[in-house]
PDB file of N, CA and C in Angstrom:
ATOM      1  N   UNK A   1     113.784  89.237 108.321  1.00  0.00           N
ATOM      2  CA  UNK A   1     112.876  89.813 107.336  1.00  0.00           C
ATOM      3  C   UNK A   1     112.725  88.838 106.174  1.00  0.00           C
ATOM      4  N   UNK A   2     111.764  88.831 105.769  1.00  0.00           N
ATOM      5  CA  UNK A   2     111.152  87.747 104.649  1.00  0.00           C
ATOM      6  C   UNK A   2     111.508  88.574 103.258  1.00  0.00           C
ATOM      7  N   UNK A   3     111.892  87.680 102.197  1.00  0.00           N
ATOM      8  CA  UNK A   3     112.557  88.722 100.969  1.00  0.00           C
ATOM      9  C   UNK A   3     111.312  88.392 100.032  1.00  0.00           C
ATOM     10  N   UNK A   4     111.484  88.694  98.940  1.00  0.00           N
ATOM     11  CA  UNK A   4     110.439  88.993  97.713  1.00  0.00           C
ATOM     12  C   UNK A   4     109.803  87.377  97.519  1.00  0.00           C
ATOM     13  N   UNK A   5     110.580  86.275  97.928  1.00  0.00           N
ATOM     14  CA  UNK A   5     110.103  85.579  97.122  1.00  0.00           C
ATOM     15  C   UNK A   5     109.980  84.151  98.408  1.00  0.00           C
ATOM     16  N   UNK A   6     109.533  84.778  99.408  1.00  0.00           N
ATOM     17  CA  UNK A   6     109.641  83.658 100.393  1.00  0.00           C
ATOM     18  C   UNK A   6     107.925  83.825 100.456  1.00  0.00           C
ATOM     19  N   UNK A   7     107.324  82.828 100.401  1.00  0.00           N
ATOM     20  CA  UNK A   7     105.717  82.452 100.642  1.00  0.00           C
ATOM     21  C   UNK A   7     104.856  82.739 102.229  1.00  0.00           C
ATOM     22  N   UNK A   8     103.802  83.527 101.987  1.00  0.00           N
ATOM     23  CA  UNK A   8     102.959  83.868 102.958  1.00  0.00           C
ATOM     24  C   UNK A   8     101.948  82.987 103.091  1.00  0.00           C
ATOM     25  N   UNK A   9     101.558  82.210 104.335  1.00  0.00           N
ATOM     26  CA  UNK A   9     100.703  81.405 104.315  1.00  0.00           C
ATOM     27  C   UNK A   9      99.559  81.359 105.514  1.00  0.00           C
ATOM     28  N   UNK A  10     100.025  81.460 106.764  1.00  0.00           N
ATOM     29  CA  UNK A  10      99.143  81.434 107.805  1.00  0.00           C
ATOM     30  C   UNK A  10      98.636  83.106 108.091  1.00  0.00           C
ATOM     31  N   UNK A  11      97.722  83.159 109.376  1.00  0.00           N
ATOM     32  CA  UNK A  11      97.648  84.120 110.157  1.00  0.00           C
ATOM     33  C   UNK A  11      98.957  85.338 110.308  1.00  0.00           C
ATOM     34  N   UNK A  12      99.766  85.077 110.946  1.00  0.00           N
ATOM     35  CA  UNK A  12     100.837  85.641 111.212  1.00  0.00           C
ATOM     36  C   UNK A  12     101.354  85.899 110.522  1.00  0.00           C
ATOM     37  N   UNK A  13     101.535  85.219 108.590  1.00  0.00           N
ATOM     38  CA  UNK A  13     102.019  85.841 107.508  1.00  0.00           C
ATOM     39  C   UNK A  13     101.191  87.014 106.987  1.00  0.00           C
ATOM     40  N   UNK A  14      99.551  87.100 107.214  1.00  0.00           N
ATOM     41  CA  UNK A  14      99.032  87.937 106.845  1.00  0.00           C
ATOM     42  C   UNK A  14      99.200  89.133 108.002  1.00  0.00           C
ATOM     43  N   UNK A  15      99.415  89.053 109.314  1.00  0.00           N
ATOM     44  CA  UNK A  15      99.888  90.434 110.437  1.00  0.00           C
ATOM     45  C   UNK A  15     100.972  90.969 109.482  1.00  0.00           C
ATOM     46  N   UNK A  16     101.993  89.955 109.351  1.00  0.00           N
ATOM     47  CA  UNK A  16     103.485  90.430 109.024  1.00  0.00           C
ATOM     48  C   UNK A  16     103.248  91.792 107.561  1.00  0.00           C
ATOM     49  N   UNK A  17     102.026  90.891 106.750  1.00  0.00           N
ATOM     50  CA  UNK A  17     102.344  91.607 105.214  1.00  0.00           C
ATOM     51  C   UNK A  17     101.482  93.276 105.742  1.00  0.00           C
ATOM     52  N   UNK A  18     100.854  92.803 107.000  1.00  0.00           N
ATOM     53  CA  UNK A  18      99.519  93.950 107.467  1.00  0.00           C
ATOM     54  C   UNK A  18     100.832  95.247 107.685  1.00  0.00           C
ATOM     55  N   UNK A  19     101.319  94.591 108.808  1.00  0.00           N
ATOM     56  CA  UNK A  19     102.683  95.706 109.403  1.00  0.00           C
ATOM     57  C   UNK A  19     103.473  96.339 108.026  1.00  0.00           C
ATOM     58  N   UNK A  20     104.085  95.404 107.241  1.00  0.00           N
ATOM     59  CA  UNK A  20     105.272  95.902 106.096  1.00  0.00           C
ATOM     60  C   UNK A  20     104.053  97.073 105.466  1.00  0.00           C
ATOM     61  N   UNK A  21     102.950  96.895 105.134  1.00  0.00           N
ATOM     62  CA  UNK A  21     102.357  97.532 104.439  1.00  0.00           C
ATOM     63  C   UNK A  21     101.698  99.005 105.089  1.00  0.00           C
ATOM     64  N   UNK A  22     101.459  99.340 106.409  1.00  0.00           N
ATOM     65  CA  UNK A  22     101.504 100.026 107.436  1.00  0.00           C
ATOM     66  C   UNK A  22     102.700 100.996 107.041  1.00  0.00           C
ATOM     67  N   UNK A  23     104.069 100.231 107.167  1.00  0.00           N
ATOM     68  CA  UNK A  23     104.911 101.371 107.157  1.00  0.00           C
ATOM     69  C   UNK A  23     104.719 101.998 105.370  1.00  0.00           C
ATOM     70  N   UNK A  24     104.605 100.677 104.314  1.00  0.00           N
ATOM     71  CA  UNK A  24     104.798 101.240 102.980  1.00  0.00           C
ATOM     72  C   UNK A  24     103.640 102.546 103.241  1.00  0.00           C
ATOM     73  N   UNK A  25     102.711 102.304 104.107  1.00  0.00           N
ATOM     74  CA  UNK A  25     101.566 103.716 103.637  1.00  0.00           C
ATOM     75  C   UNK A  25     101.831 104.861 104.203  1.00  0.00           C
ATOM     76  N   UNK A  26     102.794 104.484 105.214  1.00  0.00           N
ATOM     77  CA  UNK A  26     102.752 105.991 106.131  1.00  0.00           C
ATOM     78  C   UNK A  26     104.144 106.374 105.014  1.00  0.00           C
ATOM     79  N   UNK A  27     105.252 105.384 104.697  1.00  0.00           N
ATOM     80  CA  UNK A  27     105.949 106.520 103.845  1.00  0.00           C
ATOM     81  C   UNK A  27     105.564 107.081 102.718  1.00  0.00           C
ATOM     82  N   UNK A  28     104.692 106.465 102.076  1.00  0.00           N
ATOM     83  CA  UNK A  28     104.037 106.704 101.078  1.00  0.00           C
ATOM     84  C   UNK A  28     103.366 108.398 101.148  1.00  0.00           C
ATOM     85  N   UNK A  29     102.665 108.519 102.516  1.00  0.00           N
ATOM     86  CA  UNK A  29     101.867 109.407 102.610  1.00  0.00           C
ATOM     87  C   UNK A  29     102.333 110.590 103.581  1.00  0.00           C
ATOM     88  N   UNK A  30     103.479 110.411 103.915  1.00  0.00           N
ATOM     89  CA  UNK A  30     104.541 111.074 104.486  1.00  0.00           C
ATOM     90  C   UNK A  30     103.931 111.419 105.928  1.00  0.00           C
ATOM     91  N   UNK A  31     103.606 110.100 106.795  1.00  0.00           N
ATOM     92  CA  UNK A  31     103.620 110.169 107.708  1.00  0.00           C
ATOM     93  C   UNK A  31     104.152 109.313 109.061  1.00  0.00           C
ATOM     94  N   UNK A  32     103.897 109.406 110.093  1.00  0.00           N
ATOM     95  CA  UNK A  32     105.079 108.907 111.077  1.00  0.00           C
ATOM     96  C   UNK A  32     104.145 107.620 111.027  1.00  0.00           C
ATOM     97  N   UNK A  33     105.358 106.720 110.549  1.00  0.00           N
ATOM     98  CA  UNK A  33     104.570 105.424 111.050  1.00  0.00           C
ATOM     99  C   UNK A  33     104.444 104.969 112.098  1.00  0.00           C
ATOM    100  N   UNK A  34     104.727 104.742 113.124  1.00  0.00           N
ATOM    101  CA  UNK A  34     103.917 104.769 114.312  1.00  0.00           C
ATOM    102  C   UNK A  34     102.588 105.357 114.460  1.00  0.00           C
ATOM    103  N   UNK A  35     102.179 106.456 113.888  1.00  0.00           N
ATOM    104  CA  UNK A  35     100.353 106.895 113.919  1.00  0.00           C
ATOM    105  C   UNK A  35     100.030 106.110 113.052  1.00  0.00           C
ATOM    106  N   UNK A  36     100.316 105.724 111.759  1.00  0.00           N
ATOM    107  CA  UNK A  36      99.903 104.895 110.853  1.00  0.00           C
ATOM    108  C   UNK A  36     100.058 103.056 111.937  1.00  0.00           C
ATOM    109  N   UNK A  37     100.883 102.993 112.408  1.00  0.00           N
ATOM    110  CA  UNK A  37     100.562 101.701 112.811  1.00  0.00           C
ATOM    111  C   UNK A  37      99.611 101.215 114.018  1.00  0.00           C
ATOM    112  N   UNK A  38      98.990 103.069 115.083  1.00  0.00           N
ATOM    113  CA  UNK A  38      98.407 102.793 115.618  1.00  0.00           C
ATOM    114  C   UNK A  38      96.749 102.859 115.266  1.00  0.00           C
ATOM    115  N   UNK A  39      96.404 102.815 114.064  1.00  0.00           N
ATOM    116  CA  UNK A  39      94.904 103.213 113.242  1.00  0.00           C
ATOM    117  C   UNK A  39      94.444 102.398 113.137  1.00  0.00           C
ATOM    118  N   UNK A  40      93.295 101.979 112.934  1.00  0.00           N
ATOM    119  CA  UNK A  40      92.097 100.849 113.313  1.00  0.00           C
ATOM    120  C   UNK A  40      92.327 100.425 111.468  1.00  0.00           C
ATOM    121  N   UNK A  41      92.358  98.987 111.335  1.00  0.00           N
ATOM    122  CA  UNK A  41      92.678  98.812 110.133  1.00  0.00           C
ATOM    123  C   UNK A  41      91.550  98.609 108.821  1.00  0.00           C
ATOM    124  N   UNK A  42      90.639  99.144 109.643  1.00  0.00           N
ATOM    125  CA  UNK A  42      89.699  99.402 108.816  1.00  0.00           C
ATOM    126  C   UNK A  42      89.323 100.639 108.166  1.00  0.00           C
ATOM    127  N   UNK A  43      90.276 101.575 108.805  1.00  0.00           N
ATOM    128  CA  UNK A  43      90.276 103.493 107.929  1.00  0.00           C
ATOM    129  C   UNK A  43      90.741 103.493 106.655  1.00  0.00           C
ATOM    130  N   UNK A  44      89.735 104.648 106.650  1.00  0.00           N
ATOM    131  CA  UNK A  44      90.146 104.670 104.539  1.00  0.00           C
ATOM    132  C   UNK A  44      91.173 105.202 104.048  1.00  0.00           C
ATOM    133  N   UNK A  45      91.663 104.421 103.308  1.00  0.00           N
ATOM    134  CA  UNK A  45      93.631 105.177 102.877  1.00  0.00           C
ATOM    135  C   UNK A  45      93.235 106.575 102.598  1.00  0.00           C
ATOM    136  N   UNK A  46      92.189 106.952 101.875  1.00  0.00           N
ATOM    137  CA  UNK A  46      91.950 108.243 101.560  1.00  0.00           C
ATOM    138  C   UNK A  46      91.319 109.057 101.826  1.00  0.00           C
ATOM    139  N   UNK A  47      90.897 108.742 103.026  1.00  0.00           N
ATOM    140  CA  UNK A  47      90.180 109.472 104.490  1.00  0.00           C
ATOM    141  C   UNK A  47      91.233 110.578 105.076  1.00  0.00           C
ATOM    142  N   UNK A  48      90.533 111.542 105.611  1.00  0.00           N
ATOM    143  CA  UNK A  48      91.406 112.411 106.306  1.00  0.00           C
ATOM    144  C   UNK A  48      92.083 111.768 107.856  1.00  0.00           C
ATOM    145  N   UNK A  49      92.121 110.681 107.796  1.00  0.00           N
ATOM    146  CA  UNK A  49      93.430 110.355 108.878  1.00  0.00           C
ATOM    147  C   UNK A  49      94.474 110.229 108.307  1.00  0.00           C
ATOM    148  N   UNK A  50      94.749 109.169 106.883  1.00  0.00           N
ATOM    149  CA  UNK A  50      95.797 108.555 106.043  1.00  0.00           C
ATOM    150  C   UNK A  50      96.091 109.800 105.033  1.00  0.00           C
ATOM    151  N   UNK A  51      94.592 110.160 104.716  1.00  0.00           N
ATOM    152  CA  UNK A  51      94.694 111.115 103.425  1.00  0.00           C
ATOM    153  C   UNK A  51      95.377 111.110 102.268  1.00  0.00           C
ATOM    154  N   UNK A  52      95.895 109.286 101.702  1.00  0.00           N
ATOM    155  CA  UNK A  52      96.739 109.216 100.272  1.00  0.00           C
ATOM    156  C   UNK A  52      96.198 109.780  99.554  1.00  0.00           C
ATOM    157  N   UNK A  53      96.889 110.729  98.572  1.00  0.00           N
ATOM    158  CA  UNK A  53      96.881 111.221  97.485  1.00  0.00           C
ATOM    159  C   UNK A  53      96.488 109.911  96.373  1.00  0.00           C
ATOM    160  N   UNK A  54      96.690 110.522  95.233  1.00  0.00           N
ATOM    161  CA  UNK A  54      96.750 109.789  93.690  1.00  0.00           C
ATOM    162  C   UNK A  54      98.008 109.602  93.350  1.00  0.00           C
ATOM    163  N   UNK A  55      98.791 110.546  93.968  1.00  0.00           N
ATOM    164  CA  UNK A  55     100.342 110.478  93.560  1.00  0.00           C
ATOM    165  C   UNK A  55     100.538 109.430  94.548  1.00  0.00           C
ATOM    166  N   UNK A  56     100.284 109.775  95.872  1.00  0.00           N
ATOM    167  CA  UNK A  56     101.002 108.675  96.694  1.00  0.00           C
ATOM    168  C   UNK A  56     100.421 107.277  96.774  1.00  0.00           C
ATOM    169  N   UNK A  57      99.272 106.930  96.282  1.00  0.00           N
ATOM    170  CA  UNK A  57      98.903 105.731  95.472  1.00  0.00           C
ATOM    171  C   UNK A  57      99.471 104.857  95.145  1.00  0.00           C
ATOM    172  N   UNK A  58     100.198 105.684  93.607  1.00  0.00           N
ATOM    173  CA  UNK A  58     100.841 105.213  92.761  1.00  0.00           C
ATOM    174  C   UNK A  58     102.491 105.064  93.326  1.00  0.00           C
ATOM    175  N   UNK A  59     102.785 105.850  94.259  1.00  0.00           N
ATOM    176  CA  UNK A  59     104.325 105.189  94.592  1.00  0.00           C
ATOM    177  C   UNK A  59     103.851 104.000  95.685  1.00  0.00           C
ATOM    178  N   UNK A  60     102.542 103.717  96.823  1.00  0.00           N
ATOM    179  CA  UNK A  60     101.924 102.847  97.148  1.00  0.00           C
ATOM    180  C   UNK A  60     102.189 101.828  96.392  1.00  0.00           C
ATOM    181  N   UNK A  61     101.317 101.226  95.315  1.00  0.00           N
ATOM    182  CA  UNK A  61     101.075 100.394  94.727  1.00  0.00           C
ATOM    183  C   UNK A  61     102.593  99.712  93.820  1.00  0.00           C
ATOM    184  N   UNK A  62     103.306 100.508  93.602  1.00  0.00           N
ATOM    185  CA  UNK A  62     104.884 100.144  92.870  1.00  0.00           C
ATOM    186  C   UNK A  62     105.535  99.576  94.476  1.00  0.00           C
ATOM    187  N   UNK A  63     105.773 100.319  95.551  1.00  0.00           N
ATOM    188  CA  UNK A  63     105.924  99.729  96.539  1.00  0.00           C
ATOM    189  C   UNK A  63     105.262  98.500  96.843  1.00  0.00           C
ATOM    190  N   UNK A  64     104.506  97.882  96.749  1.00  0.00           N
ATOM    191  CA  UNK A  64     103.437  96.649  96.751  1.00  0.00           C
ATOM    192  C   UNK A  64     104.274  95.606  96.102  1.00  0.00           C
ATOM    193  N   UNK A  65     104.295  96.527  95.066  1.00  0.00           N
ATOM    194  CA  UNK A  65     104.808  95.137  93.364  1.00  0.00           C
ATOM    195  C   UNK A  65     106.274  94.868  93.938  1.00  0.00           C
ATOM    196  N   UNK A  66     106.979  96.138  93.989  1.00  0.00           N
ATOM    197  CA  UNK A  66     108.768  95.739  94.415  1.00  0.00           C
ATOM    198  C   UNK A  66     108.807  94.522  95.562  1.00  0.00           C
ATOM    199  N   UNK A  67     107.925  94.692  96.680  1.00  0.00           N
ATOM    200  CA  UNK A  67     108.125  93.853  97.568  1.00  0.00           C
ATOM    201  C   UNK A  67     107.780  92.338  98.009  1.00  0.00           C
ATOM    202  N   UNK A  68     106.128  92.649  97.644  1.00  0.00           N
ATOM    203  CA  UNK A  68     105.272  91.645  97.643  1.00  0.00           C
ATOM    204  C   UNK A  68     104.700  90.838  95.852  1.00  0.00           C
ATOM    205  N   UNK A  69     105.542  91.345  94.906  1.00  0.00           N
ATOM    206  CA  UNK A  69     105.551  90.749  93.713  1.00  0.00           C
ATOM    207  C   UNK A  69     103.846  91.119  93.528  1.00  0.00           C
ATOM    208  N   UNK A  70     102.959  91.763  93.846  1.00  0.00           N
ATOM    209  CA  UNK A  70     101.880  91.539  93.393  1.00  0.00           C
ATOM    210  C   UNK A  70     101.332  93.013  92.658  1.00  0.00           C
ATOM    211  N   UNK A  71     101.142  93.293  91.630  1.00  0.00           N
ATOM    212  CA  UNK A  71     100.542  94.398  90.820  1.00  0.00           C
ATOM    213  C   UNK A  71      99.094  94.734  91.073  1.00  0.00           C
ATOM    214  N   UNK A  72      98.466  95.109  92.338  1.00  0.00           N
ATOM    215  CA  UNK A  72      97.899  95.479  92.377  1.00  0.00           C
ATOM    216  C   UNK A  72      96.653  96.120  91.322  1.00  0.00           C
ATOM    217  N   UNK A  73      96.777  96.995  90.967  1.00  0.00           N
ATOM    218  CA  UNK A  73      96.430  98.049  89.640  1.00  0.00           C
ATOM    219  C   UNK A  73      96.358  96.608  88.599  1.00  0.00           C
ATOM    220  N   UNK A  74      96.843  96.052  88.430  1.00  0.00           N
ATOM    221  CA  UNK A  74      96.681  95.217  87.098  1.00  0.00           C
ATOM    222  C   UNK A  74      95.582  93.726  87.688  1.00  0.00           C
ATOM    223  N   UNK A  75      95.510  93.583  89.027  1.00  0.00           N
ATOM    224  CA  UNK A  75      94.814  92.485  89.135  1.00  0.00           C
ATOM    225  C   UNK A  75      93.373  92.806  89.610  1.00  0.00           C
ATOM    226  N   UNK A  76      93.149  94.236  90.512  1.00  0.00           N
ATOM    227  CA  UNK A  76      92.418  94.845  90.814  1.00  0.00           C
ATOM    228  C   UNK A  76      91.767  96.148  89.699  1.00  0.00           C
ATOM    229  N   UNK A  77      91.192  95.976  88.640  1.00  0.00           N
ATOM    230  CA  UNK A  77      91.062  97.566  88.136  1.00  0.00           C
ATOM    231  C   UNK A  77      90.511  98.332  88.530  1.00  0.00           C
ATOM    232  N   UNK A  78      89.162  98.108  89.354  1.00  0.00           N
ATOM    233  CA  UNK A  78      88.611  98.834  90.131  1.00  0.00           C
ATOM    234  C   UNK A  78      89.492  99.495  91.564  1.00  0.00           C
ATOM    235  N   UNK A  79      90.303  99.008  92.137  1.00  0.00           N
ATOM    236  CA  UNK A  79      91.021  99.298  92.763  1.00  0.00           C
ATOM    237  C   UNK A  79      90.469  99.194  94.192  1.00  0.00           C
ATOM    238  N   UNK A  80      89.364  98.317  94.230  1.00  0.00           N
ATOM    239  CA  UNK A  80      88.680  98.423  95.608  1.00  0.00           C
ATOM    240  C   UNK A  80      89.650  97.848  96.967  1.00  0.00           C
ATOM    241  N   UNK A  81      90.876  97.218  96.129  1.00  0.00           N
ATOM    242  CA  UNK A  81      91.383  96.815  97.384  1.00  0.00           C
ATOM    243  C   UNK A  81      92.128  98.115  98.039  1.00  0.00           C
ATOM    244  N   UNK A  82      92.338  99.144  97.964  1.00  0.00           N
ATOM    245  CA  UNK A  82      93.029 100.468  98.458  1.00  0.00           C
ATOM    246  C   UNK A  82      91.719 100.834  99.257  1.00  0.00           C
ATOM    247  N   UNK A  83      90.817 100.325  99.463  1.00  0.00           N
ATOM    248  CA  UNK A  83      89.947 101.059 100.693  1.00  0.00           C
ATOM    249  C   UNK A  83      90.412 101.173 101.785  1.00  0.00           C
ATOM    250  N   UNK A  84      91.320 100.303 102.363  1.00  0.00           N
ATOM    251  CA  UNK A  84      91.658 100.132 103.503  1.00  0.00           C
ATOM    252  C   UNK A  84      92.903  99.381 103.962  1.00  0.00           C
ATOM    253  N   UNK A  85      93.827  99.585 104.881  1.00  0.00           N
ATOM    254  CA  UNK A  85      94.467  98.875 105.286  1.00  0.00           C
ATOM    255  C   UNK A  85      94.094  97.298 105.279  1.00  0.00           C
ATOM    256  N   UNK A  86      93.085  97.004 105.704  1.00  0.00           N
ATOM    257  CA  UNK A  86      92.855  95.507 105.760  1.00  0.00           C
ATOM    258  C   UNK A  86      92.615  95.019 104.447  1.00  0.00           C
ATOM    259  N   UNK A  87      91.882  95.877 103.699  1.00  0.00           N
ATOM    260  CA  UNK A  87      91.844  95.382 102.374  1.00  0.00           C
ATOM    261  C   UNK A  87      92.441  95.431 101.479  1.00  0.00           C
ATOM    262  N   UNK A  88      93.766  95.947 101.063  1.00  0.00           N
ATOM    263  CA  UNK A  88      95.251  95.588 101.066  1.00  0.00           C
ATOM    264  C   UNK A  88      95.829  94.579 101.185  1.00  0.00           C
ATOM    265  N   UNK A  89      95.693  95.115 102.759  1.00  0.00           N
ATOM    266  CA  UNK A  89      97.053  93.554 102.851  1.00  0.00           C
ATOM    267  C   UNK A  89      95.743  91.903 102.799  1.00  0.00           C
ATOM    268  N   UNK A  90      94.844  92.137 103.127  1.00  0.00           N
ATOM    269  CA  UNK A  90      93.588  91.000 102.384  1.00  0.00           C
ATOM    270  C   UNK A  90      94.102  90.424 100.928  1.00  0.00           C
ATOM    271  N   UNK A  91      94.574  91.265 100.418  1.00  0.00           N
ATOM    272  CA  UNK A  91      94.455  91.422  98.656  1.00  0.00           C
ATOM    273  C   UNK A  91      95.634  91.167  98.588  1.00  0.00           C
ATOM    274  N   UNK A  92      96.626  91.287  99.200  1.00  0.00           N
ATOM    275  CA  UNK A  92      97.933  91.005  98.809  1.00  0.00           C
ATOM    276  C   UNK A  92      98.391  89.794  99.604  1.00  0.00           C
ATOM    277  N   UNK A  93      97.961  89.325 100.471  1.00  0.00           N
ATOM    278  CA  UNK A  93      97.916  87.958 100.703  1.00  0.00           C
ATOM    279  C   UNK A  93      97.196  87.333 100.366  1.00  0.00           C
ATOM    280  N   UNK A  94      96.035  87.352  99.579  1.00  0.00           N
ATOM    281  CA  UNK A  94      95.452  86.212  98.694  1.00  0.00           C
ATOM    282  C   UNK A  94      96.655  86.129  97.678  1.00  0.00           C
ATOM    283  N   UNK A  95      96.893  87.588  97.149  1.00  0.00           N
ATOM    284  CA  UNK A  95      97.203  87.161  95.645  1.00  0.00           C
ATOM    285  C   UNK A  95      98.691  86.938  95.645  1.00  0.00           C
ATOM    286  N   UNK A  96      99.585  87.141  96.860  1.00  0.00           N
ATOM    287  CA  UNK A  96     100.937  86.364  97.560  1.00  0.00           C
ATOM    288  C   UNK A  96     101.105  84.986  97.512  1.00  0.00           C
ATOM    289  N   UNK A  97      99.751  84.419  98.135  1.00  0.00           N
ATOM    290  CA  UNK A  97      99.746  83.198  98.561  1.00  0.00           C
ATOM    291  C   UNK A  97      99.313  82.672  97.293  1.00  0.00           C
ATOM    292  N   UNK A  98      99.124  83.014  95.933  1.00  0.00           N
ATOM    293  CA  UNK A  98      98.066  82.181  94.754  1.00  0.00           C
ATOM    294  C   UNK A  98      99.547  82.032  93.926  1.00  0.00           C
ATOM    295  N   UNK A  99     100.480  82.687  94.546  1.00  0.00           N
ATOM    296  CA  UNK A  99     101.823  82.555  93.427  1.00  0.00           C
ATOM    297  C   UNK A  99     102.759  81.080  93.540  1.00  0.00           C
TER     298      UNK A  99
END
């Protein structure tokens, strides 16, 4: 397992941050990750498959920062990167890899 401060760079670093972030949403949203890891990664976190809350968002996004060092909420204000699984971990491997 890769720790907080080891660098994401290729393809396979962005699967890896895709997966860690998969499970952060299904615990987040209190569901079995395995259904969360089998969902097309283009569904909306706040679609009735994922269905995150506002609460579970926000333990989302602190989960983000603890792991992947990146503050979300503070680099994004609009928050467009929470549309989606892909656009997430998109967003958190740009802004992984810019550190």
């Amino acid at each position: 397992m890769t720790d907080a401060h080891t660098p994401f760079s290729s393809a396979t670093d962005r699967a890896a941050v895709e997966r860690e972030l998969r499970a952060m949403i299904a615990e987040a949203a209190r569901l079995d990750a395995a259904v969360v890891a089998g969902l097309p990664a283009d569904i909306d976190l706040f679609g009735p498959e994922i269905g995150l809350t506002s609460l579970a968002g926000v333990t989302l996004l602190g989960a983000v920062d603890a792991r992947f060092g990146v503050d979300v909420a503070a680099l994004d204000l609009s928050l467009d990167s929470l549309q989606s699984i892909a656009t997430l971990a998109d967003f958190v491997t740009a802004h992984r890899s810019a550190r």
